[in-house]
C-alpha atoms as a PDB file:
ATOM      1  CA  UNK A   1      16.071 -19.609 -16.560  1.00  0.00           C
ATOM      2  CA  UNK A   2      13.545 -21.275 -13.847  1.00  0.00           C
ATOM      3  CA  UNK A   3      12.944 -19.502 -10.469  1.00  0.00           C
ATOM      4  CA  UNK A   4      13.455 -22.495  -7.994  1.00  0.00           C
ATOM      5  CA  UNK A   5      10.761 -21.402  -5.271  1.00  0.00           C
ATOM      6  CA  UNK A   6       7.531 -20.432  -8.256  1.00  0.00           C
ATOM      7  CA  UNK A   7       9.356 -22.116 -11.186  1.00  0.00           C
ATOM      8  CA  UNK A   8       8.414 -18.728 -13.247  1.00  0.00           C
ATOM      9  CA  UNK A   9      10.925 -18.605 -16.295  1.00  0.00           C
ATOM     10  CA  UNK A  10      13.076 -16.001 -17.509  1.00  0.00           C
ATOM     11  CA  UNK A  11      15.046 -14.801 -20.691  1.00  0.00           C
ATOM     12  CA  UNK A  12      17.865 -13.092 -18.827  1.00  0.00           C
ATOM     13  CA  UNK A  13      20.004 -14.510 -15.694  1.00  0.00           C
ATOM     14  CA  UNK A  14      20.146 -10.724 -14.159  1.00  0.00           C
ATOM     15  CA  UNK A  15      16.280 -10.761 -14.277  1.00  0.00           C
ATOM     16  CA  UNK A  16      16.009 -13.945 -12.568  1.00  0.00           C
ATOM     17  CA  UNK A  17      18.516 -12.889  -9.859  1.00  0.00           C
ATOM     18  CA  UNK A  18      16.028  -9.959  -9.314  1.00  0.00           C
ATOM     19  CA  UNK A  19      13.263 -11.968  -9.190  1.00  0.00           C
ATOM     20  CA  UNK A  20      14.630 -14.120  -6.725  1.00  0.00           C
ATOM     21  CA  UNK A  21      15.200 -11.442  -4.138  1.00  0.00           C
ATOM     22  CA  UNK A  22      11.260 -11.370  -3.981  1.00  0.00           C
ATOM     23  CA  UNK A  23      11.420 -14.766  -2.310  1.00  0.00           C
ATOM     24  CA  UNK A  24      14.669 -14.595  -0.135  1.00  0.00           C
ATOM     25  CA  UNK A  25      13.804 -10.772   1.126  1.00  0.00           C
ATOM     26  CA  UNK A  26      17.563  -9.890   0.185  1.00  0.00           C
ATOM     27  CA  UNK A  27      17.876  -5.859  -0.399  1.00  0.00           C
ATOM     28  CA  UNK A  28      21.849  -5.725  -1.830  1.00  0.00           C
ATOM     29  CA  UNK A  29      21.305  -1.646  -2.584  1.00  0.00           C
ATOM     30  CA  UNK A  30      21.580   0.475   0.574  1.00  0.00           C
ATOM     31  CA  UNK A  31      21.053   3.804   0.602  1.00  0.00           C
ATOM     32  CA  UNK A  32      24.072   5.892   1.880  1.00  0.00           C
ATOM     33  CA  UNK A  33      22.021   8.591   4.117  1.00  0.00           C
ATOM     34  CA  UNK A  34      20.003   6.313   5.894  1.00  0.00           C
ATOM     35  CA  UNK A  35      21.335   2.949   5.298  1.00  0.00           C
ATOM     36  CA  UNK A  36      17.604   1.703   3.525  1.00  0.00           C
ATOM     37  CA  UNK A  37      17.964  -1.456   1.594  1.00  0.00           C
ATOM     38  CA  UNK A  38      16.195  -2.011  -1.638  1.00  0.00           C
ATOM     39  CA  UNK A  39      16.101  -5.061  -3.935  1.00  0.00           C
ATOM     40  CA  UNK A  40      16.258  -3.223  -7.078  1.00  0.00           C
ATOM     41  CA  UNK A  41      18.897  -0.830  -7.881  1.00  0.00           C
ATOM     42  CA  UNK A  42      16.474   1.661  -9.649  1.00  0.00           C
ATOM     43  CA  UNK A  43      14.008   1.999  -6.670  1.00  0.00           C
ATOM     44  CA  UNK A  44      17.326   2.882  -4.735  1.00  0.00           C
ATOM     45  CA  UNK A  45      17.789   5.609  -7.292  1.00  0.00           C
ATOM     46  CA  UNK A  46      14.242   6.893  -6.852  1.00  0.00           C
ATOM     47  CA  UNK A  47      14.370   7.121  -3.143  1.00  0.00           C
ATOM     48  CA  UNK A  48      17.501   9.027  -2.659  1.00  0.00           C
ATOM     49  CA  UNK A  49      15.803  11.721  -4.533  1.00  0.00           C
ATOM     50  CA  UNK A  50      13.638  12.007  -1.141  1.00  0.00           C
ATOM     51  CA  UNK A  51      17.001  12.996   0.207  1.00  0.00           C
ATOM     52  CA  UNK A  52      18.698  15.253  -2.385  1.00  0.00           C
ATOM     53  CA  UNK A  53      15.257  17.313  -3.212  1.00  0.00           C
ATOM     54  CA  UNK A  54      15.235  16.494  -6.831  1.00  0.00           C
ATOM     55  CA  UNK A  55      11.567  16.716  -7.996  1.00  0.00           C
ATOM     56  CA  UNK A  56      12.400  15.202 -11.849  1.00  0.00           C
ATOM     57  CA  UNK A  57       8.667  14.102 -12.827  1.00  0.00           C
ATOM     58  CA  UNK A  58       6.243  17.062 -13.713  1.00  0.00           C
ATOM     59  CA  UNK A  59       2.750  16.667 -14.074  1.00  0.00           C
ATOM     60  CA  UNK A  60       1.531  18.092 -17.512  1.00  0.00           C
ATOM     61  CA  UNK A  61      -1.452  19.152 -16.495  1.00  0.00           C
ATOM     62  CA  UNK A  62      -0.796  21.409 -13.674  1.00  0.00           C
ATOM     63  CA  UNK A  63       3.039  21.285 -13.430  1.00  0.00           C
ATOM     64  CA  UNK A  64       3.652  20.158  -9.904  1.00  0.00           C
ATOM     65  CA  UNK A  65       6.422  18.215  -9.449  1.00  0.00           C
ATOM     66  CA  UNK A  66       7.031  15.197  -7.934  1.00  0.00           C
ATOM     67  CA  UNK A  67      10.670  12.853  -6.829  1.00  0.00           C
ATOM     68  CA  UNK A  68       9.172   9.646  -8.273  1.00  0.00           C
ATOM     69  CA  UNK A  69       7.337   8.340 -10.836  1.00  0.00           C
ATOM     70  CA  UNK A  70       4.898   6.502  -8.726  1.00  0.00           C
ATOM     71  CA  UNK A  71       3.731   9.432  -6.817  1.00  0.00           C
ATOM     72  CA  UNK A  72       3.310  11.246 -10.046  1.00  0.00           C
ATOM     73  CA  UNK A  73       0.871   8.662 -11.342  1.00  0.00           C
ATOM     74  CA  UNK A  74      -1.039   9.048  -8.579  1.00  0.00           C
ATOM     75  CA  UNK A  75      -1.176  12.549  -8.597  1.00  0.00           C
ATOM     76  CA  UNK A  76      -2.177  12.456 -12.470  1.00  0.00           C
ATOM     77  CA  UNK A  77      -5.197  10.441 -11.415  1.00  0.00           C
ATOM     78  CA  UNK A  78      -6.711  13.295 -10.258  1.00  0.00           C
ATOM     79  CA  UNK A  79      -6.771  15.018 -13.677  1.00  0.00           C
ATOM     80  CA  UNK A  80      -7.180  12.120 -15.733  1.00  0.00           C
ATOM     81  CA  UNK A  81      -9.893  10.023 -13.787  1.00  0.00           C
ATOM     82  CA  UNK A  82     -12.661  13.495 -13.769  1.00  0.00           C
ATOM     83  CA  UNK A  83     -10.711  15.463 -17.439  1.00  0.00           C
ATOM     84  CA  UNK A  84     -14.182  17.252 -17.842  1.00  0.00           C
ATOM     85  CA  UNK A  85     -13.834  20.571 -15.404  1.00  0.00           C
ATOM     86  CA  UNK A  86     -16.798  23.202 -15.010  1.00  0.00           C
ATOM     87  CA  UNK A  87     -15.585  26.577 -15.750  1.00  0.00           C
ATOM     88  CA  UNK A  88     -17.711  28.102 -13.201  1.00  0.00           C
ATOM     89  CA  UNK A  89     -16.829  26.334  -9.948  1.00  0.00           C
ATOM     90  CA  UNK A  90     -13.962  23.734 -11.173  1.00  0.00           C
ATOM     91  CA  UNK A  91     -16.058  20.398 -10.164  1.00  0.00           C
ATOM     92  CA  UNK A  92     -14.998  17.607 -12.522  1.00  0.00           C
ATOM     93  CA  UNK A  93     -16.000  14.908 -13.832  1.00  0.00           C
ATOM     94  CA  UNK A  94     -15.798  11.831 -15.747  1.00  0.00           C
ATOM     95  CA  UNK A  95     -18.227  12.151 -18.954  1.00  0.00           C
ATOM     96  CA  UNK A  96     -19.114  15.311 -20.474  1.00  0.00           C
ATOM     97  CA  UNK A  97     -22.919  14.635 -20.669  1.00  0.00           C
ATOM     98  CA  UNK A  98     -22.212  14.871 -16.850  1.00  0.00           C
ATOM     99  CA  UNK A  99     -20.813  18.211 -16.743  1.00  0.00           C
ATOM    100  CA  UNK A 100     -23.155  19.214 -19.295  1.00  0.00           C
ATOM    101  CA  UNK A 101     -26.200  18.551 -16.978  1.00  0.00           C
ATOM    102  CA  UNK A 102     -24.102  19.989 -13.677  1.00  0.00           C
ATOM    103  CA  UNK A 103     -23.385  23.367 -15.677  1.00  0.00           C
ATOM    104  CA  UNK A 104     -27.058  23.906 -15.883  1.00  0.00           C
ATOM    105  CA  UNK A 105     -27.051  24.086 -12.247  1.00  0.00           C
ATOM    106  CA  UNK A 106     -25.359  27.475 -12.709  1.00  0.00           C
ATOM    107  CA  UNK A 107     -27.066  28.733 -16.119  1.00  0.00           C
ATOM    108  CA  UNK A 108     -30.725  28.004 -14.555  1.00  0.00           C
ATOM    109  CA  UNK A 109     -31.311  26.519 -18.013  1.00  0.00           C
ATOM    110  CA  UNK A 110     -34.139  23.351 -17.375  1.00  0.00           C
ATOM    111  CA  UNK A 111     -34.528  22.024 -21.492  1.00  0.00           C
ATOM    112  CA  UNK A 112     -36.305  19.185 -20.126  1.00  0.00           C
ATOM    113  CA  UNK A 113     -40.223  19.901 -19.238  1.00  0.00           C
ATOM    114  CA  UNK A 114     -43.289  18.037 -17.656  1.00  0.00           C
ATOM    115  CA  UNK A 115     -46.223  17.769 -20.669  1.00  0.00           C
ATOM    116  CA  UNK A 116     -48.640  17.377 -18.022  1.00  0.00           C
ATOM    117  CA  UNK A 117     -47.990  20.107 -15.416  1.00  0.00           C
ATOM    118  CA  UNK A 118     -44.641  22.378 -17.903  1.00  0.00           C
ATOM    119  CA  UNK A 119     -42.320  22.423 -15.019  1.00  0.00           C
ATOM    120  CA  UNK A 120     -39.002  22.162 -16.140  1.00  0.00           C
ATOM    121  CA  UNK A 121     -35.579  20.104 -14.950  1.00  0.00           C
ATOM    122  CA  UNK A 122     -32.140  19.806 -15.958  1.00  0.00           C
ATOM    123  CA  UNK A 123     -32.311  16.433 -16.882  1.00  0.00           C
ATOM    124  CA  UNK A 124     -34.056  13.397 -18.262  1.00  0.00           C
ATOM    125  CA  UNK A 125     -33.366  11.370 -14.941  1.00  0.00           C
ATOM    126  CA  UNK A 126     -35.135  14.158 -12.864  1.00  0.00           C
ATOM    127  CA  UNK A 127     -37.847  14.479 -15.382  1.00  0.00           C
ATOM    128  CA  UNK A 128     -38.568  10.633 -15.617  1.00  0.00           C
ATOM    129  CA  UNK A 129     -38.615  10.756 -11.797  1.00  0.00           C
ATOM    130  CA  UNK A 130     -41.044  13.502 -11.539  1.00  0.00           C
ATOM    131  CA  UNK A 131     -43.380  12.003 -14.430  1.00  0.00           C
ATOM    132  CA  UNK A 132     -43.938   9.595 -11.353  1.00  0.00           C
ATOM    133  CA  UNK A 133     -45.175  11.995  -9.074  1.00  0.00           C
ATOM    134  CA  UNK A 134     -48.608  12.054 -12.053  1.00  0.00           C
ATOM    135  CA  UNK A 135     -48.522   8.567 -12.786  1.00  0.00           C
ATOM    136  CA  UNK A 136     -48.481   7.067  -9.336  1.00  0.00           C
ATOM    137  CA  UNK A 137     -46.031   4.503 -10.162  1.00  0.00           C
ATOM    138  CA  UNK A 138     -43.750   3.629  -7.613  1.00  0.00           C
ATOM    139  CA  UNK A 139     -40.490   1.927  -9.356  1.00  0.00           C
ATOM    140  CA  UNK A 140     -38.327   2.087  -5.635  1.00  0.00           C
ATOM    141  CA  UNK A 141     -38.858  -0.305  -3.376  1.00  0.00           C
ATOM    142  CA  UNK A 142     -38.054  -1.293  -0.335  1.00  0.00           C
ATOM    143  CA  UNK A 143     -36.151  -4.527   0.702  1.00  0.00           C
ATOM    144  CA  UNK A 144     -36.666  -4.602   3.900  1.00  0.00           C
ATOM    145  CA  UNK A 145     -40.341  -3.905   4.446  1.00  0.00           C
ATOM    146  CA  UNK A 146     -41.567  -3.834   0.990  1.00  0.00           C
ATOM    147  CA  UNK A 147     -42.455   0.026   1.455  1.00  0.00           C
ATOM    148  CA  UNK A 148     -42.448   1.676  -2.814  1.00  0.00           C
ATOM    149  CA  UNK A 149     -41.783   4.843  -3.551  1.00  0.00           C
ATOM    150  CA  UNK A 150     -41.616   7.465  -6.645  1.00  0.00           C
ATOM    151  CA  UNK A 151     -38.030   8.418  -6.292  1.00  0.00           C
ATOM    152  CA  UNK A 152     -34.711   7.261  -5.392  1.00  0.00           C
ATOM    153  CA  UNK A 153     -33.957   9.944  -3.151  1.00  0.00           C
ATOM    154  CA  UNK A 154     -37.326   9.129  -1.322  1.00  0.00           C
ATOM    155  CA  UNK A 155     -36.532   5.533  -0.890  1.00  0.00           C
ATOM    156  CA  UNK A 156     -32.975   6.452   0.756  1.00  0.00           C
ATOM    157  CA  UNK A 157     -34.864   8.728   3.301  1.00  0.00           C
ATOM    158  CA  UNK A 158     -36.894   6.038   3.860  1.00  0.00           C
ATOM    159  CA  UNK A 159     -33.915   3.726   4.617  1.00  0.00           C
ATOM    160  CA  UNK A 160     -32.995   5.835   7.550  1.00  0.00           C
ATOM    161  CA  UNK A 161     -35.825   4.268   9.517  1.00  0.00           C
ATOM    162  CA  UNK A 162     -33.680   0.994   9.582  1.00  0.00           C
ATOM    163  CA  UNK A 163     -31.343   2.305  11.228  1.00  0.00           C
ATOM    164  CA  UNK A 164     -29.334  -0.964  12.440  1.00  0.00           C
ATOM    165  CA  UNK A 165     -29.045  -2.513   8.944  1.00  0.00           C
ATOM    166  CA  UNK A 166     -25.207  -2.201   8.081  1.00  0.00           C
ATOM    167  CA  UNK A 167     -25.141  -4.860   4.880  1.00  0.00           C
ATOM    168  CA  UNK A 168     -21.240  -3.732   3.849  1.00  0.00           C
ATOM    169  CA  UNK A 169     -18.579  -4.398   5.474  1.00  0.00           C
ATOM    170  CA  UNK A 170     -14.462  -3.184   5.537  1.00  0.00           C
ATOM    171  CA  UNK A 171     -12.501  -6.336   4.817  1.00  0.00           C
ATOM    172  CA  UNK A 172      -9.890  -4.803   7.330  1.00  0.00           C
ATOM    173  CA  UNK A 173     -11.386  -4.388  10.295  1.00  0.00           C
ATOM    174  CA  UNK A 174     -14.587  -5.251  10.244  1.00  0.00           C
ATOM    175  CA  UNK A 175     -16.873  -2.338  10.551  1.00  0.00           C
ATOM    176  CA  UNK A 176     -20.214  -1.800   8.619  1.00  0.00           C
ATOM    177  CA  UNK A 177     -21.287   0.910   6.863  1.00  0.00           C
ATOM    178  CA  UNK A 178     -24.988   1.719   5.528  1.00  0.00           C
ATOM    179  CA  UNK A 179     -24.212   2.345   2.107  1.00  0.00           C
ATOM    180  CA  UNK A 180     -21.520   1.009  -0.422  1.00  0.00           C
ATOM    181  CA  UNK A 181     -20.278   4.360  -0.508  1.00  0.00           C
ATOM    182  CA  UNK A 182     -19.421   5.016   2.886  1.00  0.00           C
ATOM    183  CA  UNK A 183     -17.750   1.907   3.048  1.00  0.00           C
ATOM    184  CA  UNK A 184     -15.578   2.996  -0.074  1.00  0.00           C
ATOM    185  CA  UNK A 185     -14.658   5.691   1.345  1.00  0.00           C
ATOM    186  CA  UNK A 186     -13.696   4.109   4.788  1.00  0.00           C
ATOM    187  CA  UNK A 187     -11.667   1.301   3.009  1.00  0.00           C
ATOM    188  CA  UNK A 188      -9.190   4.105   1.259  1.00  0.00           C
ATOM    189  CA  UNK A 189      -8.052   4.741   4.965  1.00  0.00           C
ATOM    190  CA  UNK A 190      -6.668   1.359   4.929  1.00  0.00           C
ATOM    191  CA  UNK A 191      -5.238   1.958   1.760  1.00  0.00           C
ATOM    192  CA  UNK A 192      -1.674   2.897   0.714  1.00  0.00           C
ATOM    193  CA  UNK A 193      -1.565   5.612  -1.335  1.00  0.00           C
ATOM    194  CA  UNK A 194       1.202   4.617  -3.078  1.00  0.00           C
ATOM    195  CA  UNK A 195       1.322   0.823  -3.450  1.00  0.00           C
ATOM    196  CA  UNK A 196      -2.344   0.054  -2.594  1.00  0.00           C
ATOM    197  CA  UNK A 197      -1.442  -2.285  -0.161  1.00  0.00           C
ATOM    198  CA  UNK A 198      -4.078  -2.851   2.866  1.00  0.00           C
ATOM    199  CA  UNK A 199      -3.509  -2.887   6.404  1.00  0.00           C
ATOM    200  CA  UNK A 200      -5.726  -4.075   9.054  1.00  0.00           C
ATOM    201  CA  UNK A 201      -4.664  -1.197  11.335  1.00  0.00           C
ATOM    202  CA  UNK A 202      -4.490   2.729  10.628  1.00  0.00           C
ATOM    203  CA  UNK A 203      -0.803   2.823  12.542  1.00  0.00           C
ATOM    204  CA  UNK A 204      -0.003  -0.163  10.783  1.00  0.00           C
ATOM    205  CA  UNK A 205      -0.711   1.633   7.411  1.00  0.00           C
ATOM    206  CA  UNK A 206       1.698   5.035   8.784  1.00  0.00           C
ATOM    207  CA  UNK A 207       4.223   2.930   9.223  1.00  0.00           C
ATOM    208  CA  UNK A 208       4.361   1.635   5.799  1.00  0.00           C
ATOM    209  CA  UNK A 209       3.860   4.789   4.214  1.00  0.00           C
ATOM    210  CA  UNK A 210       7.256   5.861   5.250  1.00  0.00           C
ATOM    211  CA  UNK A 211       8.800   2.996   3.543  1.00  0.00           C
ATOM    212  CA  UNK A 212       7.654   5.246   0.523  1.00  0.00           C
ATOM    213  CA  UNK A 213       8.414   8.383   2.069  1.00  0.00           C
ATOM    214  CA  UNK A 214      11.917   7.642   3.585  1.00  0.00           C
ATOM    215  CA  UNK A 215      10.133   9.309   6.713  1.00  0.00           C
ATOM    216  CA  UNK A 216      12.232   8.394  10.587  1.00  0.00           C
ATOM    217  CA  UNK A 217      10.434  10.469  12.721  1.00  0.00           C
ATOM    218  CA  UNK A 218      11.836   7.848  15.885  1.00  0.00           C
ATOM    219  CA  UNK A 219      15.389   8.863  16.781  1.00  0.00           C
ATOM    220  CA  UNK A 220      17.802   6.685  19.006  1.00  0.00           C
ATOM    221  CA  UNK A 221      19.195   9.225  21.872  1.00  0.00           C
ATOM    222  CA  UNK A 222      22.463   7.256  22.119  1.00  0.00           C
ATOM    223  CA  UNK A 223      23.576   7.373  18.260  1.00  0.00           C
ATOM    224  CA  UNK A 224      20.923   9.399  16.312  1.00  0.00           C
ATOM    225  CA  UNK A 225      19.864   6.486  14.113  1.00  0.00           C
ATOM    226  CA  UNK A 226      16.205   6.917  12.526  1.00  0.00           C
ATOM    227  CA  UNK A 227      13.311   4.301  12.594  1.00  0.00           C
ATOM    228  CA  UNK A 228       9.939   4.233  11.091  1.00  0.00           C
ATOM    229  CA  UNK A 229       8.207   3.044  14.416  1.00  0.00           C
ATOM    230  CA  UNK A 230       8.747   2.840  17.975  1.00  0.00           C
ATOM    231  CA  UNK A 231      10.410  -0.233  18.029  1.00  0.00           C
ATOM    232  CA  UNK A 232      13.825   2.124  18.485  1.00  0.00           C
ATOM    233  CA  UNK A 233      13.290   1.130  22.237  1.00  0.00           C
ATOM    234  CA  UNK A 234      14.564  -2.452  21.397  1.00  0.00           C
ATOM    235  CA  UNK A 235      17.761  -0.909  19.256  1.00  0.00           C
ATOM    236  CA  UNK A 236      18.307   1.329  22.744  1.00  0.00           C
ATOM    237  CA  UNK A 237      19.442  -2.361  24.333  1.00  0.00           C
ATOM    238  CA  UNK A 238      21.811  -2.615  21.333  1.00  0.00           C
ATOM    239  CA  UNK A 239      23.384   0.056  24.099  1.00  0.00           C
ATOM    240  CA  UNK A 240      22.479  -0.473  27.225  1.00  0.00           C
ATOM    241  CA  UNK A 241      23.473  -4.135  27.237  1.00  0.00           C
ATOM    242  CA  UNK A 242      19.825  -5.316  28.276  1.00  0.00           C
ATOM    243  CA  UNK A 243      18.789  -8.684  27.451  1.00  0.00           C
ATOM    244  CA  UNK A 244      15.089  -9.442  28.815  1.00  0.00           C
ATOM    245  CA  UNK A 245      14.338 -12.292  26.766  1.00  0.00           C
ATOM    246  CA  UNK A 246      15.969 -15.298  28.830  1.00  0.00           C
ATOM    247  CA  UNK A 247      16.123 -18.946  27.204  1.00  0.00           C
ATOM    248  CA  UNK A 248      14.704 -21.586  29.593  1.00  0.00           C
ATOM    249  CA  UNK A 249      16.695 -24.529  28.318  1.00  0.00           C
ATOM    250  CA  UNK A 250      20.506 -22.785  29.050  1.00  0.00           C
ATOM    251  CA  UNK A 251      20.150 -19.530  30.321  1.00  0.00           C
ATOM    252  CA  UNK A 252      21.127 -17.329  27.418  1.00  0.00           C
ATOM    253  CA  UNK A 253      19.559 -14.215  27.294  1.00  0.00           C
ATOM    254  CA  UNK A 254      18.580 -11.627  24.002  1.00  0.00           C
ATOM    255  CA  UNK A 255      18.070  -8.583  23.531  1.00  0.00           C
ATOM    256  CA  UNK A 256      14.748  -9.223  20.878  1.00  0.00           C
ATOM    257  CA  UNK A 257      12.513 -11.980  21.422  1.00  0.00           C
ATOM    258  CA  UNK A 258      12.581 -12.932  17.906  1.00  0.00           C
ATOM    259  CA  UNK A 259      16.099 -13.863  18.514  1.00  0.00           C
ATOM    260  CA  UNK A 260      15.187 -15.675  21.348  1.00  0.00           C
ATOM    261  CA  UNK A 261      12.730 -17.669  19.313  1.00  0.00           C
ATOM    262  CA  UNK A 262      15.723 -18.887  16.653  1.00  0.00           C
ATOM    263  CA  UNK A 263      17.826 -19.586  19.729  1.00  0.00           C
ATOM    264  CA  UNK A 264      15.322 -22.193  21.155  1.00  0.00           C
ATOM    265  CA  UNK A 265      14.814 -23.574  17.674  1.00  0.00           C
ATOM    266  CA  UNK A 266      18.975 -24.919  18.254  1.00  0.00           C
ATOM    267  CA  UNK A 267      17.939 -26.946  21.040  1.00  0.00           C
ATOM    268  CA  UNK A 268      14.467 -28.617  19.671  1.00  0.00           C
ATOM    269  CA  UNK A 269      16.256 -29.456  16.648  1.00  0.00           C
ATOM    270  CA  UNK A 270      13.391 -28.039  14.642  1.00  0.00           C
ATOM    271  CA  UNK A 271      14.424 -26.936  11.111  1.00  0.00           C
ATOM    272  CA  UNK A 272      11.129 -25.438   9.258  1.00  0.00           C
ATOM    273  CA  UNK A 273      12.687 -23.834   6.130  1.00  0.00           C
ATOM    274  CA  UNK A 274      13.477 -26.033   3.709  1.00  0.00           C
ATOM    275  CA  UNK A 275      15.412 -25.391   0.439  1.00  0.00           C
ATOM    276  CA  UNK A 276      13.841 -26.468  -2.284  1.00  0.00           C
ATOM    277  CA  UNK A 277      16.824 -27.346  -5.004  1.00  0.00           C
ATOM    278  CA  UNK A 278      18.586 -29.558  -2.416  1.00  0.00           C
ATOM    279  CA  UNK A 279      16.325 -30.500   1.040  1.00  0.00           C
ATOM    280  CA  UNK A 280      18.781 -29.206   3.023  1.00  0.00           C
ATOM    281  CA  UNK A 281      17.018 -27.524   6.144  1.00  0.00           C
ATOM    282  CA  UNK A 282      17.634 -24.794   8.237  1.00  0.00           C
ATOM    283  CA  UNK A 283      16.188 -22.988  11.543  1.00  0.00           C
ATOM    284  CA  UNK A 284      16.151 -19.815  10.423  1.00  0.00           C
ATOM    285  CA  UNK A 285      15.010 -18.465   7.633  1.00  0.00           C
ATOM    286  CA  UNK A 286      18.465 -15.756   6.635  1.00  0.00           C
ATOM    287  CA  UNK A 287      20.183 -19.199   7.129  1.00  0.00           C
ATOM    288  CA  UNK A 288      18.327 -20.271   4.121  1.00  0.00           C
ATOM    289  CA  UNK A 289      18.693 -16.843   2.271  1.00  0.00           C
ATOM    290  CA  UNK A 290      22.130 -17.572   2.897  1.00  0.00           C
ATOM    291  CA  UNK A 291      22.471 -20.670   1.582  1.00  0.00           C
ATOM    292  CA  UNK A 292      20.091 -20.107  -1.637  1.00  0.00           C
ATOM    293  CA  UNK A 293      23.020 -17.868  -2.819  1.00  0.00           C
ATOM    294  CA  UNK A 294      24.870 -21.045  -3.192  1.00  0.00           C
ATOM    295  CA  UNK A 295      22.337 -22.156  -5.618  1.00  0.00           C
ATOM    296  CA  UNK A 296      22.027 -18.900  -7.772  1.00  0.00           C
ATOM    297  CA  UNK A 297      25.876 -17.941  -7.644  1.00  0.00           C
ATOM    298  CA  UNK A 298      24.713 -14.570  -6.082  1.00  0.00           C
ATOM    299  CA  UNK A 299      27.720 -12.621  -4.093  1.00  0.00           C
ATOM    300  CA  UNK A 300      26.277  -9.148  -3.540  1.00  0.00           C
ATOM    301  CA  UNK A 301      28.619  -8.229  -1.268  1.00  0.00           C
ATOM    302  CA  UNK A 302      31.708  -6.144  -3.050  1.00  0.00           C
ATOM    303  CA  UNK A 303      34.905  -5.705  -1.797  1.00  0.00           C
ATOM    304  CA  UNK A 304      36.153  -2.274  -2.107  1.00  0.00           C
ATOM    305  CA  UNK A 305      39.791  -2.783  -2.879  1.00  0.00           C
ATOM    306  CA  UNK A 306      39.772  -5.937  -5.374  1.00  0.00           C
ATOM    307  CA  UNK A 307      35.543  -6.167  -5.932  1.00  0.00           C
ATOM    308  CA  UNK A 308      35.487  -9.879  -4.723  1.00  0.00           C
ATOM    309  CA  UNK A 309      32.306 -10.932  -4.098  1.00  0.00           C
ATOM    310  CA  UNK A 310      30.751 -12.734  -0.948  1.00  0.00           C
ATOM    311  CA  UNK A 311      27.485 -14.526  -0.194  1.00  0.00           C
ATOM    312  CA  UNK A 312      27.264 -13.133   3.623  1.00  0.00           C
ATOM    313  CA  UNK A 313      28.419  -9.104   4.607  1.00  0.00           C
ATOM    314  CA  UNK A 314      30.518 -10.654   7.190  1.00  0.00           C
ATOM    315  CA  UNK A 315      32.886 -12.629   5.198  1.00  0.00           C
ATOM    316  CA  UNK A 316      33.226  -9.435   3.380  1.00  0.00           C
ATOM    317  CA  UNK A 317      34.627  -7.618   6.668  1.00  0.00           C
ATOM    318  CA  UNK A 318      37.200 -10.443   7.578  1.00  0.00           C
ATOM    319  CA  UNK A 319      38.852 -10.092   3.754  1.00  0.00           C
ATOM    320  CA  UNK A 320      38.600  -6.448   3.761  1.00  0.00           C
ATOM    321  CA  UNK A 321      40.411  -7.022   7.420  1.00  0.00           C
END
């Protein structure tokens, strides 16, 4: 079983049917609170647990509980990326030769010592570094103006004099940090916590995170429907009868200018998507999500009374009429 738009194969027919809704965008499982669509039956099942409460996956570490699997693998990251805890102040971390040396730090216990001057340190790293400080060798050096030093931390004091040198970037947006580090940390604020998705745009990233969440903080006045941005204004016209977007060719006005857009499209005679099993062409792409269903048999649309099944929902209506 081929998929006609990446030509990735398949044992099953049903897993090729869900693959498919990848390409077309179709979402066949709506969720009866708040009417989300999902392409997969199971994520359905996850997300109306954001509605009922039900908190089913428990973290074994700590117990917390969480309504999806997803957001309990995250959460498990946090014991499972640092498993080596200090018993004195609960800092983790990832090797235990790590938390060995960072314990000291509380004990006062310094097993590694200077056999020139008998000062003592908490680690080999320090020690090697302070060896320096008799030797005169200077192992850190500077890129910029060639300026050495004895110790790392020396050479990143140093670096502060170049103030304007920002070598990393964010692939989102742009800015530069000094250090790799910074810029790390900046990037996860782009990040989706959830999917790890990346967004150019911090209120481009909120908005997404409520696809997770099930969050519809933007309420329609007229009929209480939720939306996860502001673009509610545009479903207000749905009621007020506004249409601001005015073709120039007959007059017709919409009420979205993406509408407008596949209106215009009818008189150019422009027809960009293309199926790809038999040429036909359409100028809009649900027209071709429409028609694809012809291809793969697909009817997800169920008639209550006799379970018939129909390509479009509003064929559907007019037999259920």
């Amino acid at each position: 079983h081929v998929c006609p738009y990446c030509t990735k194969e398949f044992k099953k027919p049903s897993d090729l049917v869900r693959h498919i809704r990848i390409h077309t965008h179709e979402r066949p499982f709506k969720c009866p609170q708040c009417f989300r669509a999902f392409a997969v039956k199971s994520t359905l099942t996850a997300h109306i647990k954001t509605h009922t409460g039900i908190k089913a996956f428990k973290c074994q570490f700590c117990m917390k509980c969480f309504s999806t699997s997803g957001s309990l693998k995250v959460h498990i990251r946090l014991h499972t990326d640092r498993p080596y805890k200090c018993v004195y102040c609960h800092r983790a971390y990832k090797k235990s030769c790590h938390l060995k040396q960072h314990i000291r730090s509380h004990t006062g216990e310094k097993p590694f010592k200077c056999s020139q001057c008998g000062r003592g340190f908490v680690s080999a790293g320090v020690l090697k570094a302070h060896i320096r400080t008799h030797t005169g060798l200077k192992a850190f050096k500077c890129l910029i103006c060639n300026g050495a030093f004895t110790t790392g931390g020396s050479l990143r004091r140093h670096m502060g004099i170049h103030n304007d040198l920002r070598p990393y970037m964010c692939p989102y947006c742009q800015k530069t940090f000094k250090t790799s580090l910074n810029c790390k940390k900046h990037m996860k604020t782009h990040r989706c916590e959830y999917c790890n998705k990346g967004f150019k745009k911090s209120s481009h990233l909120k908005q997404h995170v409520r696809s997770h969440t099930g969050e519809k903080p933007y309420k329609c006045q007229l009929c209480g429907r939720g939306f996860v941005s502001s673009g509610v204004l545009k479903h207000v016209r749905i009621h007020t009868g506004e249409k601001p977007y005015k073709c120039e060719e007959c007059g017709k006005s919409f009420t979205v200018k993406s509408t407008l857009d596949c209106h215009v499209k009818t008189h150019t005679g422009e027809r960009p998507f293309q199926c790809t099993l038999c040429e036909k062409a359409f100028n809009q792409k649900s027209a071709l999500q429409v028609h694809m269903k012809k291809h793969t048999g697909e009817r997800p649309y169920k008639c209550d009374y006799c379970a018939m099944g129909f390509t479009q929902k509003s064929n559907m209506k007019l037999h259920m009429k």
